[in-house]
N, C-alpha and C. Protein backbone atom coordinates (compact mmCIF):
# COMPACT_ATOMS: atom_id res chain seq x y z
N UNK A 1 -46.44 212.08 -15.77
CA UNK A 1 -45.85 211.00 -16.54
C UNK A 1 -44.34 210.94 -16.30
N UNK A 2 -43.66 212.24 -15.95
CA UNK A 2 -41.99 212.41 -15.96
C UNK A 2 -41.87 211.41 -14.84
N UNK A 3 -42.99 212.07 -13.58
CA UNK A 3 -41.92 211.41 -12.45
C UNK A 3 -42.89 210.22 -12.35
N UNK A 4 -43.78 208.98 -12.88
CA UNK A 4 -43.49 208.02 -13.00
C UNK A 4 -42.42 207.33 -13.47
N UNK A 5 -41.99 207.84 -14.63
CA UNK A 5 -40.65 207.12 -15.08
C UNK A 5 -39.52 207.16 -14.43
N UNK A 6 -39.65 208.14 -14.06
CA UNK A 6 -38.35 208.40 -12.73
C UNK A 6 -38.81 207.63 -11.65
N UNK A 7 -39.79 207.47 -11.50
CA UNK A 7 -40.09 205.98 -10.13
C UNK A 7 -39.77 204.78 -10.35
N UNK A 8 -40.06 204.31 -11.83
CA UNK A 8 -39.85 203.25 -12.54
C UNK A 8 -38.42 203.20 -12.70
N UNK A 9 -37.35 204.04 -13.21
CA UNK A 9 -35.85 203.66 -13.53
C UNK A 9 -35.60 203.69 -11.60
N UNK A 10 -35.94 204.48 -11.15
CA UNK A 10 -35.72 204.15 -9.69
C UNK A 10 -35.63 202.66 -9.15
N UNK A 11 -36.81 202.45 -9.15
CA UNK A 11 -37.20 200.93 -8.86
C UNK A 11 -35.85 200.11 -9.64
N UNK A 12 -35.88 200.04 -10.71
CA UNK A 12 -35.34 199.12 -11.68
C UNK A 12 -33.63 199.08 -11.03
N UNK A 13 -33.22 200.36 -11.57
CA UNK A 13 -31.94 200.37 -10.11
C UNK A 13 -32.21 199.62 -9.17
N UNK A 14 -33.09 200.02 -7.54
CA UNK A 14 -32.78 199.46 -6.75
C UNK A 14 -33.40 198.18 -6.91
N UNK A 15 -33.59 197.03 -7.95
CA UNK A 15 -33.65 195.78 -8.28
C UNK A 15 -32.34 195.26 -8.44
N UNK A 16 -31.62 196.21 -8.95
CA UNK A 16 -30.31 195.38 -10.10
C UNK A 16 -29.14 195.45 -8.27
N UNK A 17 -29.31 196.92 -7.70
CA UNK A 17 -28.46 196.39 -6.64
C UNK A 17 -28.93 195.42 -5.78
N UNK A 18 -30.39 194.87 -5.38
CA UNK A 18 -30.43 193.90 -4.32
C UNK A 18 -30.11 192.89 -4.97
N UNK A 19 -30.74 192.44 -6.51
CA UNK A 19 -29.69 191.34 -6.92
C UNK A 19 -28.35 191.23 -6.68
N UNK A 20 -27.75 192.09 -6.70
CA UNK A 20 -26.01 192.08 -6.26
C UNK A 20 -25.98 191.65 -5.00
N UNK A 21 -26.97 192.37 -4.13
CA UNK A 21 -26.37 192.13 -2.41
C UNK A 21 -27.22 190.35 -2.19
N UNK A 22 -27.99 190.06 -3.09
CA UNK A 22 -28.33 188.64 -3.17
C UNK A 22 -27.66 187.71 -3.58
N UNK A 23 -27.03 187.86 -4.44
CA UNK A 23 -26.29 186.72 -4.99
C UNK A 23 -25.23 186.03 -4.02
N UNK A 24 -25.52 184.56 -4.50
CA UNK A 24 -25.03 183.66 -3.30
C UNK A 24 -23.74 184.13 -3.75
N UNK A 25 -22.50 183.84 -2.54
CA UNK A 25 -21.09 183.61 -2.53
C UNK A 25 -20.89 182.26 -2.74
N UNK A 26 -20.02 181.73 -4.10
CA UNK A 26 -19.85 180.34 -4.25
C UNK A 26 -18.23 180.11 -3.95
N UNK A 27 -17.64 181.20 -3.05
CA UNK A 27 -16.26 180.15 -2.71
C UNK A 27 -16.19 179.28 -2.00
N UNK A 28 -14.85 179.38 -1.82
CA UNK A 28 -14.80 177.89 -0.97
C UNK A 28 -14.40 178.43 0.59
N UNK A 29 -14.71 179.11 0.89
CA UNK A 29 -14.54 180.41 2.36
C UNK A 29 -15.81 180.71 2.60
N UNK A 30 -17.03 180.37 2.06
CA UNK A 30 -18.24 180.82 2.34
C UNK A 30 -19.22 179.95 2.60
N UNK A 31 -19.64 180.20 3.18
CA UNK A 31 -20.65 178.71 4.40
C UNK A 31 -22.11 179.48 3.99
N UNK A 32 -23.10 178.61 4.25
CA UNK A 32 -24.46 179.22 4.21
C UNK A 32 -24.89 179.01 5.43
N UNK A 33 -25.78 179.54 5.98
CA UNK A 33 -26.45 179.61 7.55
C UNK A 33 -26.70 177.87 7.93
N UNK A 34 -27.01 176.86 6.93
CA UNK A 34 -28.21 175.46 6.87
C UNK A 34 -26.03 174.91 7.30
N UNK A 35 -25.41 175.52 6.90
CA UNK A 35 -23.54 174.28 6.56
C UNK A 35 -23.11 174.66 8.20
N UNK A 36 -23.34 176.03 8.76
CA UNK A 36 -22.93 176.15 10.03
C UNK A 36 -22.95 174.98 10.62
N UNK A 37 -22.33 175.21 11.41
CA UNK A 37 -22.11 173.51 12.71
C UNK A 37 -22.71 172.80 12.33
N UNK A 38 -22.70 172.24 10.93
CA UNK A 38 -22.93 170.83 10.21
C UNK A 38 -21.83 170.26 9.93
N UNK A 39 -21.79 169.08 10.55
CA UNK A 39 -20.91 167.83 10.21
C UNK A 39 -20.29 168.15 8.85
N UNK A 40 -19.09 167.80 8.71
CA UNK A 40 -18.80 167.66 7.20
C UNK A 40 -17.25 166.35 7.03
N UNK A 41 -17.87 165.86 6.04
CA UNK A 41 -16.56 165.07 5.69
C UNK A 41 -15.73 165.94 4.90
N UNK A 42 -14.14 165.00 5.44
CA UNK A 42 -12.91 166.27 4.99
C UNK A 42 -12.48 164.92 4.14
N UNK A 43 -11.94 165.22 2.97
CA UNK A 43 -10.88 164.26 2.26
C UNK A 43 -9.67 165.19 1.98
N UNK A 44 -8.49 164.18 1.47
CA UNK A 44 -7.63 164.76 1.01
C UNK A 44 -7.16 164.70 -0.16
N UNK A 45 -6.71 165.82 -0.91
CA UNK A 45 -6.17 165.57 -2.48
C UNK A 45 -4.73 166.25 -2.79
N UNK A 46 -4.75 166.06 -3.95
CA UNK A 46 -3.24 166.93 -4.64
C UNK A 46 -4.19 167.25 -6.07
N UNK A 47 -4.28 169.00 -6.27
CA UNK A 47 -4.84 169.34 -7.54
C UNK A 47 -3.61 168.61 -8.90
N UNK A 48 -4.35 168.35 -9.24
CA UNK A 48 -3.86 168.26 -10.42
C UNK A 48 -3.90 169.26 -11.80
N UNK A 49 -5.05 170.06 -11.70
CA UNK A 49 -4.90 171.00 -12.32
C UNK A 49 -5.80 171.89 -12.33
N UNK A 50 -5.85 173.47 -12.71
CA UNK A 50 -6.78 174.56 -12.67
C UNK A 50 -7.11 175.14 -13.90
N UNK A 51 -8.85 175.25 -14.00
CA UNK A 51 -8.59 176.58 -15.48
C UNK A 51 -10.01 177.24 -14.71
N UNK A 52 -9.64 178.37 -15.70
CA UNK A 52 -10.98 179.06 -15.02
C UNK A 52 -12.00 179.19 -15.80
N UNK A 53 -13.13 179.64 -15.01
CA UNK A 53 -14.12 179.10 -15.96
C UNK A 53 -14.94 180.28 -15.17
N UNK A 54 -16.39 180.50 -15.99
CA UNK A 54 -17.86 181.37 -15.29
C UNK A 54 -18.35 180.92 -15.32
N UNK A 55 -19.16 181.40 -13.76
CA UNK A 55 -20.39 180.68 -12.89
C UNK A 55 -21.29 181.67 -13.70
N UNK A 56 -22.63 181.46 -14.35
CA UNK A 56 -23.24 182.08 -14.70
C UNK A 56 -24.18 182.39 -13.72
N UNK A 57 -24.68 183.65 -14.08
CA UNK A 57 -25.51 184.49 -12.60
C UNK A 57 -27.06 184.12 -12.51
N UNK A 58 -27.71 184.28 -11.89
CA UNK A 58 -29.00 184.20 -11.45
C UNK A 58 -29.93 184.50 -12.44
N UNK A 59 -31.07 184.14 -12.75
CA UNK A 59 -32.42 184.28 -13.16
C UNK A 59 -33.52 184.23 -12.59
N UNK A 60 -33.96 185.16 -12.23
CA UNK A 60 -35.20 185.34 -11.53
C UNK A 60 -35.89 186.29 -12.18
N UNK A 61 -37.24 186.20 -11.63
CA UNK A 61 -38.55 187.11 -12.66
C UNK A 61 -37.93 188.34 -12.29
N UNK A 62 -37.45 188.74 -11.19
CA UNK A 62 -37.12 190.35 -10.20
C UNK A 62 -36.52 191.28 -11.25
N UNK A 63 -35.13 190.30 -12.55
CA UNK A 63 -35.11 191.24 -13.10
C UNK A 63 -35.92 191.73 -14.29
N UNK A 64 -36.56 190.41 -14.83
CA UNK A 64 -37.36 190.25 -16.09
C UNK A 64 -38.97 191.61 -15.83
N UNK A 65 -39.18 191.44 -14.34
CA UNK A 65 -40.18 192.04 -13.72
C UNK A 65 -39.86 193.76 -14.10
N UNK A 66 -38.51 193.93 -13.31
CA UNK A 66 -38.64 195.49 -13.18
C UNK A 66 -38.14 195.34 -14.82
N UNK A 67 -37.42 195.13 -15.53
CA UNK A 67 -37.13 195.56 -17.10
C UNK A 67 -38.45 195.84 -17.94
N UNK A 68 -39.18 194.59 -17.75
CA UNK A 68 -40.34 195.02 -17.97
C UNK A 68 -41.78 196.49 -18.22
N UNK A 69 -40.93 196.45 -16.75
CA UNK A 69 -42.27 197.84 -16.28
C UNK A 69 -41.33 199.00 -16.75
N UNK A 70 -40.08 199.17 -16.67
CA UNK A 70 -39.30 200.53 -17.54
C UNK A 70 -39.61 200.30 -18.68
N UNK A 71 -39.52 199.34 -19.22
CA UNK A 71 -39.33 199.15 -20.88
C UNK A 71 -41.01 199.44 -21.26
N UNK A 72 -41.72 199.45 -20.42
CA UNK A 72 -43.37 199.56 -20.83
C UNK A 72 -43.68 201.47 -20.86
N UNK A 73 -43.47 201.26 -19.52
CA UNK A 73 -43.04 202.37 -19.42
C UNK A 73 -42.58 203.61 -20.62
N UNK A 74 -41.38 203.73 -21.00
CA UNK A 74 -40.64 203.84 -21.50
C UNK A 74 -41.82 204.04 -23.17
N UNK A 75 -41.94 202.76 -23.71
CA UNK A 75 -42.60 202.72 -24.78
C UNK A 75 -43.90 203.72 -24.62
N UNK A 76 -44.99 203.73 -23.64
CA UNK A 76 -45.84 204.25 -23.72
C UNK A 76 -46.05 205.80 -23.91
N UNK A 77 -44.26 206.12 -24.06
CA UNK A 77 -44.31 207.76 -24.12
C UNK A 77 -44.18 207.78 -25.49
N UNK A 78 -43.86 206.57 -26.61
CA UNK A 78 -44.29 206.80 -28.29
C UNK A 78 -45.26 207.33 -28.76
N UNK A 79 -45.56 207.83 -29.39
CA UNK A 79 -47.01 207.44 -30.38
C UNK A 79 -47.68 207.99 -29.41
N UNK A 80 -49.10 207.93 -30.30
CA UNK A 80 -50.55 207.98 -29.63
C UNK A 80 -51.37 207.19 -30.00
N UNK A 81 -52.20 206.87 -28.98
CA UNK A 81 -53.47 206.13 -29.47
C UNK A 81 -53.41 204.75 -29.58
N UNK A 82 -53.31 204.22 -30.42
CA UNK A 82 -52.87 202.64 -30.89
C UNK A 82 -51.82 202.28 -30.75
N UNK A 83 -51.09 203.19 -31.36
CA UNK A 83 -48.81 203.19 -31.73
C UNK A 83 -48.50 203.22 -30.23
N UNK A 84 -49.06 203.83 -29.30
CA UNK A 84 -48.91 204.13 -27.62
C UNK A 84 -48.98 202.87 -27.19
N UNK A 85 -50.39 202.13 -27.88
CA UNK A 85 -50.46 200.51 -26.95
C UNK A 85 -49.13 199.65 -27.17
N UNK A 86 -49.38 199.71 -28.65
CA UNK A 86 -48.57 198.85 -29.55
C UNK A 86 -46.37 199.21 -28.55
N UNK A 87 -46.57 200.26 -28.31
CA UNK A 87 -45.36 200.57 -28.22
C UNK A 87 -45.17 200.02 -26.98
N UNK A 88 -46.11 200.36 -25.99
CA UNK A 88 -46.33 199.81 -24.46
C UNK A 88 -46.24 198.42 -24.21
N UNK A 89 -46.41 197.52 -25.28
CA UNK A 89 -46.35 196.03 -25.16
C UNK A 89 -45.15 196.17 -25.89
N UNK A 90 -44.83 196.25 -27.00
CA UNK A 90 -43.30 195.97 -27.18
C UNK A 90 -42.20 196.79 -26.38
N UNK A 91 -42.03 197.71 -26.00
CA UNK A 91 -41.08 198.23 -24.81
C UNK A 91 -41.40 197.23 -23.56
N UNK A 92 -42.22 197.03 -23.58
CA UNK A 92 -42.61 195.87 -22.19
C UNK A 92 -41.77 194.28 -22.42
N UNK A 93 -41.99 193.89 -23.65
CA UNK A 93 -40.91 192.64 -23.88
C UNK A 93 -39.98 192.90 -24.28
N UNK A 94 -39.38 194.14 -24.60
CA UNK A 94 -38.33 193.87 -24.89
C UNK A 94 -37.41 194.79 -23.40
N UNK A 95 -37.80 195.06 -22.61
CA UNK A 95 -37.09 195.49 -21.26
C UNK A 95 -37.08 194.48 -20.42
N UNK A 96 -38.18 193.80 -20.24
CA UNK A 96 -38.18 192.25 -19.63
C UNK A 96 -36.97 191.47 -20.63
N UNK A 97 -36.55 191.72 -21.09
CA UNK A 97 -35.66 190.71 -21.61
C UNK A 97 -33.92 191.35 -21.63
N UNK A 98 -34.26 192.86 -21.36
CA UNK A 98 -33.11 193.16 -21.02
C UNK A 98 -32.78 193.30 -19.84
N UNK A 99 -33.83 193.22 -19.27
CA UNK A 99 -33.67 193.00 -17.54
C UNK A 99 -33.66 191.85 -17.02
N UNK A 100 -33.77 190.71 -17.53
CA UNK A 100 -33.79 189.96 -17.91
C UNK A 100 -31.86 189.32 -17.84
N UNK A 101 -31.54 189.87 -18.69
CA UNK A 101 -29.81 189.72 -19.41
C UNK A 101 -28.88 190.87 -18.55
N UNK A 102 -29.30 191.72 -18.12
CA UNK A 102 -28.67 192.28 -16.53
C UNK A 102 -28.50 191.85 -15.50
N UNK A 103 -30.13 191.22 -15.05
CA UNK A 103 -29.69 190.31 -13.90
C UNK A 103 -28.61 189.38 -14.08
N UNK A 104 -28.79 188.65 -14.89
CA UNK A 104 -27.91 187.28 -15.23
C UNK A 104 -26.61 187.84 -15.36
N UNK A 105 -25.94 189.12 -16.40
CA UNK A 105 -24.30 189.58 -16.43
C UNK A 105 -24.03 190.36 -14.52
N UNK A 106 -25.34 190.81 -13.80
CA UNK A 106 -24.74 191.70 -12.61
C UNK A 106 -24.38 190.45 -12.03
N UNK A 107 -24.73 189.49 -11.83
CA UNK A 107 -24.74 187.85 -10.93
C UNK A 107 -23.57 187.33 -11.42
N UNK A 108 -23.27 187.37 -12.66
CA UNK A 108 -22.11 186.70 -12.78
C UNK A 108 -20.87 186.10 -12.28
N UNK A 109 -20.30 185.14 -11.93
CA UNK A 109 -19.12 185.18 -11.46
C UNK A 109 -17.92 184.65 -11.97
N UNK A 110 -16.69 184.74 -11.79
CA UNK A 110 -15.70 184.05 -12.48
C UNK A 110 -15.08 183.23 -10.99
N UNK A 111 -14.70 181.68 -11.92
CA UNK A 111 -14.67 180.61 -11.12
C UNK A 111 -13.62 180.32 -11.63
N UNK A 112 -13.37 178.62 -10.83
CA UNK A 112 -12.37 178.35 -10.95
C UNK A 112 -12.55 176.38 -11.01
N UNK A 113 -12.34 175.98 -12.25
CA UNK A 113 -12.11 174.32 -11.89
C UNK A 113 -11.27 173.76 -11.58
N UNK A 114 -10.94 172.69 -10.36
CA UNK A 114 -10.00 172.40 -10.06
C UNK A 114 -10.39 171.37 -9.56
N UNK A 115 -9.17 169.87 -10.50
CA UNK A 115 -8.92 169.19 -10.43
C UNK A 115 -8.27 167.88 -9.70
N UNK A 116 -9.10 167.32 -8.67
CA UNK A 116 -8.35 166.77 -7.97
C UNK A 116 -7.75 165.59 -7.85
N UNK A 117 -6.56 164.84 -7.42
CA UNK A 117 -6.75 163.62 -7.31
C UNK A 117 -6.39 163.40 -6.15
N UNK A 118 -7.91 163.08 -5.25
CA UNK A 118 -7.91 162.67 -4.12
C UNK A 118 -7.01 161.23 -2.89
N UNK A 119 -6.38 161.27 -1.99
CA UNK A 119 -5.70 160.26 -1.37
C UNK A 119 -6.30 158.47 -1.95
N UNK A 120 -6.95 158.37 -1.89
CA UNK A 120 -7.68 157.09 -2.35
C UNK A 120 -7.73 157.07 -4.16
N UNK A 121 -7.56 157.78 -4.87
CA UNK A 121 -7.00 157.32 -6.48
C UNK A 121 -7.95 157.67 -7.01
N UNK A 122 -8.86 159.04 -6.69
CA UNK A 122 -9.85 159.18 -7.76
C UNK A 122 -9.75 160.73 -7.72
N UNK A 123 -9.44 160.85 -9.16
CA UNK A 123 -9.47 162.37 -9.11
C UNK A 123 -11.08 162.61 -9.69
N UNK A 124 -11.62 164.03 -8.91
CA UNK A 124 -12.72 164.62 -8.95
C UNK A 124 -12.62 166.36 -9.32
N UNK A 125 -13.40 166.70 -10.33
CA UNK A 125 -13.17 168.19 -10.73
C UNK A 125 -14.83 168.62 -9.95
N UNK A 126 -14.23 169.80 -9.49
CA UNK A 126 -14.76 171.01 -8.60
C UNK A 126 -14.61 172.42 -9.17
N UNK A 127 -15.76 172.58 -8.85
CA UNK A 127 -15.92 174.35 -9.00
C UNK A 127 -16.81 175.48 -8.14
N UNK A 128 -15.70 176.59 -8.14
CA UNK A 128 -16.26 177.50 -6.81
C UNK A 128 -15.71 178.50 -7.62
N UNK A 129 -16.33 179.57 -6.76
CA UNK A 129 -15.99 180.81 -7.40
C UNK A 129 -14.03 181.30 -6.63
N UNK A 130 -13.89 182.20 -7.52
CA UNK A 130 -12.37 182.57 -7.14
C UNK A 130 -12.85 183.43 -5.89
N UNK A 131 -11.84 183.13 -4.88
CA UNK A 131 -11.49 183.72 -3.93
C UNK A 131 -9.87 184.13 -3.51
N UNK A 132 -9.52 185.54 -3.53
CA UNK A 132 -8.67 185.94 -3.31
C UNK A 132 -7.79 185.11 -2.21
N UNK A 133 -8.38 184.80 -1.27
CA UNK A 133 -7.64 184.39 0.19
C UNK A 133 -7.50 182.81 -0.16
N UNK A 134 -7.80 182.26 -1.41
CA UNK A 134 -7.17 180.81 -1.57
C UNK A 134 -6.78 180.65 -2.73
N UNK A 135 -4.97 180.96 -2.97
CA UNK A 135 -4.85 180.80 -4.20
C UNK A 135 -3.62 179.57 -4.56
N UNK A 136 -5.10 178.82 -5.51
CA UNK A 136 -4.40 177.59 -5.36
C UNK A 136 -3.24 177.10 -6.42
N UNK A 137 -2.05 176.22 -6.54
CA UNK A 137 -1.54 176.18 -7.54
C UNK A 137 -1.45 174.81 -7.82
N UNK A 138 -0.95 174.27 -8.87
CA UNK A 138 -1.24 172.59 -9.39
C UNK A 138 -0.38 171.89 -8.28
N UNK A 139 -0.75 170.87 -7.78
CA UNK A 139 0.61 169.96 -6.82
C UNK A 139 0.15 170.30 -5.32
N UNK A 140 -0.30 171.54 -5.30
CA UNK A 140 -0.74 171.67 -3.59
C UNK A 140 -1.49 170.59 -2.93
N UNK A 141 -1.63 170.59 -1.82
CA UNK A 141 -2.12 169.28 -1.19
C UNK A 141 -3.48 170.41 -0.83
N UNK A 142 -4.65 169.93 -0.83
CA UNK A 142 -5.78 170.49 -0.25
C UNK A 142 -6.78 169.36 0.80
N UNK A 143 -7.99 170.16 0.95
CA UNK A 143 -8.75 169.28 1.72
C UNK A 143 -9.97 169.26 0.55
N UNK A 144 -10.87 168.77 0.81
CA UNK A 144 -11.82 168.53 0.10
C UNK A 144 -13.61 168.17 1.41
N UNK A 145 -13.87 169.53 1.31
CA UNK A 145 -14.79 169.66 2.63
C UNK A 145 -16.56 169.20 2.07
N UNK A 146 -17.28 168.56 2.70
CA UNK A 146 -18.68 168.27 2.30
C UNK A 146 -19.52 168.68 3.27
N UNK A 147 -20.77 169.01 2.50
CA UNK A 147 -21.79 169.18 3.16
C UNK A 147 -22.69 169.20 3.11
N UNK A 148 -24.30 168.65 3.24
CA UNK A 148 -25.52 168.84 2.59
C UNK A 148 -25.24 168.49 0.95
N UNK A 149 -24.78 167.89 0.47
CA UNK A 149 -24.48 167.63 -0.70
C UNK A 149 -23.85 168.49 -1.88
N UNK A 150 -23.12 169.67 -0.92
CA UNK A 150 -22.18 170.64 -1.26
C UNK A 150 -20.59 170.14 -1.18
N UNK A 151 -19.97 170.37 -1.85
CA UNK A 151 -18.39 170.39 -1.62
C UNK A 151 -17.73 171.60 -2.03
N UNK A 152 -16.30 172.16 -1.37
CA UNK A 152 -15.66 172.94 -1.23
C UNK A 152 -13.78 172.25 -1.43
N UNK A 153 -13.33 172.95 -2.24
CA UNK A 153 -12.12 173.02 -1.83
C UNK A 153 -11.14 173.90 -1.40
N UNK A 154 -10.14 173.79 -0.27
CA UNK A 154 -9.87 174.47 0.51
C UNK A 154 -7.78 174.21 1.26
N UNK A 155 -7.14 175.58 0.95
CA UNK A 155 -6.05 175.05 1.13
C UNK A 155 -5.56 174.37 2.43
């Protein structure tokens, strides 16, 4: 029974890091394989202004899945008999739900809205995640890059 559970928090770990090495990059420096040598229209703007804001992270069953099976896990070492089941289904929803609320805080990102008002008289607000290597300030002139029905802004 020990070293199931130790297989199980195993597992559950290496869930929470491939979520990490999964989670998309939403700056504006980061291309997806489908944006490579795809056409893109460029416009031009002057921000008008920045605040920051969070990209909230991912939801998928992967983490609801492994929280689940620890948290079942986990419960089934209560009790005996009945209190064992009983415990095995509630440690089971309630680890799915904290695995659940892990995935989503490990995914997290902090972003950035920014405000543009583009050469032609229409300002448009955008959001990407912060990236160190573009730091933008109000008044800068940027580009404004498209693609697949993605946009980026970019100094």
């Amino acid at each position: 029974m020990k070293a199931t559970q130790t297989l199980l928090i195993a597992a559950f770990t290496a869930s929470a890091l491939v979520l990490t090495g999964c989670a998309s990059n939403l700056s504006g420096s980061s291309y997806s394989r489908a944006d490579a040598r795809a056409v893109q229209t460029v416009r031009m703007g002057t921000i008008e202004s920045l605040r920051p804001v969070q990209i909230e992270g991912t939801k998928t069953p992967i983490g609801t899945l492994a929280g689940a099976a620890v948290g079942g896990i986990a419960g089934s070492g209560i009790g005996g008999g009945r209190g064992a089941s009983i415990a095995t289904i509630l440690g089971g929803v309630a680890g799915g739900a904290a695995g659940s609320a892990i995935e989503e805080g490990v995914t997290r990102t902090q972003g950035v809205e920014i405000v543009v008002r583009e050469d032609s008289g229409i300002s448009r607000a955008y959001v990407q995640a912060v990236d160190p290597s573009q730091r933008f300030n109000i008044g800068d002139r940027v580009r404004i890059m498209s693609v697949n029905g993605a946009s980026r802004v970019t100094l």
